[in-house]
C-alpha atoms as a PDB file:
ATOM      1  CA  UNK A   1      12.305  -3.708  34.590  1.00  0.00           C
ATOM      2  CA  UNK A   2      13.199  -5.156  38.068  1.00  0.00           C
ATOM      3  CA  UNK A   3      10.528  -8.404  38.693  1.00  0.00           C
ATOM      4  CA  UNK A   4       9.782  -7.615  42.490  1.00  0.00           C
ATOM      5  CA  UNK A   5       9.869 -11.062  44.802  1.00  0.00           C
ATOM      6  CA  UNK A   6       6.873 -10.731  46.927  1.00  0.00           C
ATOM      7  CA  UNK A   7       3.417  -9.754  45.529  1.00  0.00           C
ATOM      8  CA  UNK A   8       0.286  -8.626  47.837  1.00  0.00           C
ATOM      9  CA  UNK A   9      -0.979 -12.391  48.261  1.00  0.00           C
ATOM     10  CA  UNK A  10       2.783 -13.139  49.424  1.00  0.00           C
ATOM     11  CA  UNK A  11       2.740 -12.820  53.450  1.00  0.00           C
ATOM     12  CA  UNK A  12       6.263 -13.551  54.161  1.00  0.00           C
ATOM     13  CA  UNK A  13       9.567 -14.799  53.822  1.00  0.00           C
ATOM     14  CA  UNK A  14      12.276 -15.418  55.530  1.00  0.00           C
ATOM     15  CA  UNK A  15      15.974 -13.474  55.388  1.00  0.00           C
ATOM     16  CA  UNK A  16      17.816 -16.300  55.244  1.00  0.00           C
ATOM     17  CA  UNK A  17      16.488 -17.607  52.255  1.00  0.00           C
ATOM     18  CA  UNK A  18      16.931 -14.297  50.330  1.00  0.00           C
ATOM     19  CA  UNK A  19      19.841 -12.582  51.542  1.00  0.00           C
ATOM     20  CA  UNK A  20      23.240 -12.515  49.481  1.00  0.00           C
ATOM     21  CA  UNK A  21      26.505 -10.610  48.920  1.00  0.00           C
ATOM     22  CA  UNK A  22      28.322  -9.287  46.559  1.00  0.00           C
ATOM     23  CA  UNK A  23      32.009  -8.213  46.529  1.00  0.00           C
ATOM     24  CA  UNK A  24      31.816  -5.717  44.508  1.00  0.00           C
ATOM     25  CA  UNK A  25      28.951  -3.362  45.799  1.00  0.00           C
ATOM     26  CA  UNK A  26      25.788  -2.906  47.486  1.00  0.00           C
ATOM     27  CA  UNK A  27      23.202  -6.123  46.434  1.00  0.00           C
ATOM     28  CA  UNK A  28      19.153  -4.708  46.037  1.00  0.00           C
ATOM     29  CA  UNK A  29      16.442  -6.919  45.625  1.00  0.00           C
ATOM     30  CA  UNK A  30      13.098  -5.213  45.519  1.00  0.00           C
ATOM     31  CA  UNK A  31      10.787  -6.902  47.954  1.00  0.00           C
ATOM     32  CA  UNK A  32       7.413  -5.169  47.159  1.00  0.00           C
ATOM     33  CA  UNK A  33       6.524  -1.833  45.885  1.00  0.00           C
ATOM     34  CA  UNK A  34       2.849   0.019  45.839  1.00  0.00           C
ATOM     35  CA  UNK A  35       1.875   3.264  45.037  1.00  0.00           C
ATOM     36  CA  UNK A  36       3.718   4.939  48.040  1.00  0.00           C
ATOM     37  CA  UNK A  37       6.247   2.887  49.344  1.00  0.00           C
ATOM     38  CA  UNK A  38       9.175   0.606  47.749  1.00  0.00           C
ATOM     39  CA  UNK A  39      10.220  -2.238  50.216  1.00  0.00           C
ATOM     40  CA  UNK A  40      14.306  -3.242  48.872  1.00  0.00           C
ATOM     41  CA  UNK A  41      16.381  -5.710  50.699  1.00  0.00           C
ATOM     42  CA  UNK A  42      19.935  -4.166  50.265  1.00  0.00           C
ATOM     43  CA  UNK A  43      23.273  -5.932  51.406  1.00  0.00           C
ATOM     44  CA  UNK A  44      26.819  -4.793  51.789  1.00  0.00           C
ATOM     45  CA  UNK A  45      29.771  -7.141  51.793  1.00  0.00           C
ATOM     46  CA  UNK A  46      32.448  -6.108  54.394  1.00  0.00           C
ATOM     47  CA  UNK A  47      34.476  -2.896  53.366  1.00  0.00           C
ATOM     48  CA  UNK A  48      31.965  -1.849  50.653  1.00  0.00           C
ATOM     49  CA  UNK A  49      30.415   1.400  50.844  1.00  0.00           C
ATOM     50  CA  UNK A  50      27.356   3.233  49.207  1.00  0.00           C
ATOM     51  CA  UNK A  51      29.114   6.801  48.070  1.00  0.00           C
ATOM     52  CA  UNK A  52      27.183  10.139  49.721  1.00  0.00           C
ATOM     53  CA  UNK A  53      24.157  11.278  47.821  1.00  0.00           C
ATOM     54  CA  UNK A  54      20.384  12.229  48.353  1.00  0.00           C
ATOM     55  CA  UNK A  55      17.195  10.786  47.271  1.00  0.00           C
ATOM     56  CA  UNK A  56      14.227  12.593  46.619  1.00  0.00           C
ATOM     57  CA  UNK A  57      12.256  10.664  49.425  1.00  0.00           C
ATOM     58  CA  UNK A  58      11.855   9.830  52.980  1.00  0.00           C
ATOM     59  CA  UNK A  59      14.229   6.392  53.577  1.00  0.00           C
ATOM     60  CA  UNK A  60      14.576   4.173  56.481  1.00  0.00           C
ATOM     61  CA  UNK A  61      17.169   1.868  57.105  1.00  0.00           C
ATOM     62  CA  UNK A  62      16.264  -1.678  59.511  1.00  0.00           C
ATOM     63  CA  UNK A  63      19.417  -3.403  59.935  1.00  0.00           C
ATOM     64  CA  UNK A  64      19.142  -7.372  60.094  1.00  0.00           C
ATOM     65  CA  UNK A  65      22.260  -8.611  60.457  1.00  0.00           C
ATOM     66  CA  UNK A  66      25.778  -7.061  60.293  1.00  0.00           C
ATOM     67  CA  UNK A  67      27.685  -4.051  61.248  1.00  0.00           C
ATOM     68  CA  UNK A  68      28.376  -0.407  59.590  1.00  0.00           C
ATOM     69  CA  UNK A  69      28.073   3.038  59.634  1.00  0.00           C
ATOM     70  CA  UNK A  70      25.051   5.498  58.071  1.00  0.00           C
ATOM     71  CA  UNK A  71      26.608   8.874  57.847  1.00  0.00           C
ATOM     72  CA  UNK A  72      23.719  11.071  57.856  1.00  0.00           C
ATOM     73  CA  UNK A  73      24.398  15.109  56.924  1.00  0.00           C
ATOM     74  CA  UNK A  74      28.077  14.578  58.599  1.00  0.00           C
ATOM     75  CA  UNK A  75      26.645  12.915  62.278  1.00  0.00           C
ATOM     76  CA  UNK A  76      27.898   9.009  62.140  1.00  0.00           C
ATOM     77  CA  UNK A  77      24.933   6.398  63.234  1.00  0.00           C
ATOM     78  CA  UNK A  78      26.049   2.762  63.952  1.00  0.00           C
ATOM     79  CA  UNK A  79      24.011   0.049  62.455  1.00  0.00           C
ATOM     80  CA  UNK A  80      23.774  -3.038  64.261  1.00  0.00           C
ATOM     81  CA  UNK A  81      21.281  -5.572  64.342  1.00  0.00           C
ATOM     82  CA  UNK A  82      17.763  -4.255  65.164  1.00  0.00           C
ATOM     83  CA  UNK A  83      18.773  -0.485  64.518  1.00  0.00           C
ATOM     84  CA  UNK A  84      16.140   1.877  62.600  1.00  0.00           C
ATOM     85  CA  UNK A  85      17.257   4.897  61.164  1.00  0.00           C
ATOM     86  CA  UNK A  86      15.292   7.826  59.148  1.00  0.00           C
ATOM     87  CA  UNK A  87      16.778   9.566  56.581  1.00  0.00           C
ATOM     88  CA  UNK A  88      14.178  12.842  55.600  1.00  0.00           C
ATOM     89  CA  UNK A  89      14.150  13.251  51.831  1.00  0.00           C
ATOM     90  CA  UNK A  90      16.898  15.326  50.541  1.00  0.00           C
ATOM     91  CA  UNK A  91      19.336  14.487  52.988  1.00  0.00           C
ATOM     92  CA  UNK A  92      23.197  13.944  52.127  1.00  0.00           C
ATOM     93  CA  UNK A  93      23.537  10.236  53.403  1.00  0.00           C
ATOM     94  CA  UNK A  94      26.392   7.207  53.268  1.00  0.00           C
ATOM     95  CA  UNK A  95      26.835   3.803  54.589  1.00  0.00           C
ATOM     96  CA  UNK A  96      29.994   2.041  54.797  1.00  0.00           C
ATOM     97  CA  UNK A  97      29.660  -1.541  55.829  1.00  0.00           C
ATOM     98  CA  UNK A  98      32.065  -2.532  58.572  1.00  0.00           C
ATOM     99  CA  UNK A  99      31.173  -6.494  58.249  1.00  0.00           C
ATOM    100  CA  UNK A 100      28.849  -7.556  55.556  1.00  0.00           C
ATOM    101  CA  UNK A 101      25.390  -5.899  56.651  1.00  0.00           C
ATOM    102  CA  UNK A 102      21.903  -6.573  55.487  1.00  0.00           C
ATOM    103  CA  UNK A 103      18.863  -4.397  55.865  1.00  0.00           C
ATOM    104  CA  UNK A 104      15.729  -3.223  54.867  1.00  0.00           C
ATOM    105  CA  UNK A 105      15.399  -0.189  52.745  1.00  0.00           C
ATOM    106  CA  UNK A 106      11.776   1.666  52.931  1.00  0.00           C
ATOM    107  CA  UNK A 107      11.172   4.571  50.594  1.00  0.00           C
ATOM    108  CA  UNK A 108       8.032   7.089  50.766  1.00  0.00           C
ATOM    109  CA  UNK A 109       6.677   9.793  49.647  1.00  0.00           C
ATOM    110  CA  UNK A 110       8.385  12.591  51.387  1.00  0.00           C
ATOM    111  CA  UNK A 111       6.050  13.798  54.919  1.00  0.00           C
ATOM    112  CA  UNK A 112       4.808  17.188  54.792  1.00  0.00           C
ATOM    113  CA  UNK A 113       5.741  19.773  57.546  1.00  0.00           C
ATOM    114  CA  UNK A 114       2.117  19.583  59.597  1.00  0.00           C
ATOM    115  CA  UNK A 115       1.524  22.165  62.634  1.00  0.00           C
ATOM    116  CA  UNK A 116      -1.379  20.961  64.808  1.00  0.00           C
END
């Protein structure tokens, strides 16, 4: 079981104090998680990738610091520093870091097709 670091009377932290790298893959630290949503810090030292694969629900990526690419169903998306990407559930996705790259990591439950 993965302890989570912030807890519903935590109100903040800071990125600084909780962001780290490792040389040998992607680094996850689960911030908070509910009964919708997972909140995961995730870093990426420089060169390191995350391999293509899907997830069964809606992600979004909010770079903090750092450079890469999120290859999302073949179209390339630069992160940068105050980028926000989706990625719908199901999608084939990838990120290769181009410097080491930290960002936040939402996951929900996937958003059903509504026609109004």
């Amino acid at each position: 079981m993965t302890a989570t670091l912030m807890s519903s009377q935590t109100t903040a932290i800071r990125w600084a104090d909780i962001i780290e790298y490792s040389q040998t893959g992607a680094k996850r630290k689960i911030l908070l998680k509910d009964g919708s949503c997972q909140y995961v810090l995730v870093s990426l030292a420089a060169g390191m990738d995350i391999a293509e694969h899907t997830a069964g629900r809606n992600a979004t990526v909010n770079v903090i610091e750092g450079q890469g690419v999120l290859t999302l169903e073949s179209k390339e998306i630069v992160l940068e520093s105050g980028v926000f990407a989706f990625v719908p559930a199901n999608a084939r996705h990838a990120i290769k870091a181009m410097t080491n790259i930290a960002f936040l990591l939402t996951l929900s439950e996937q958003i059903a097709d509504s026609k109004h």
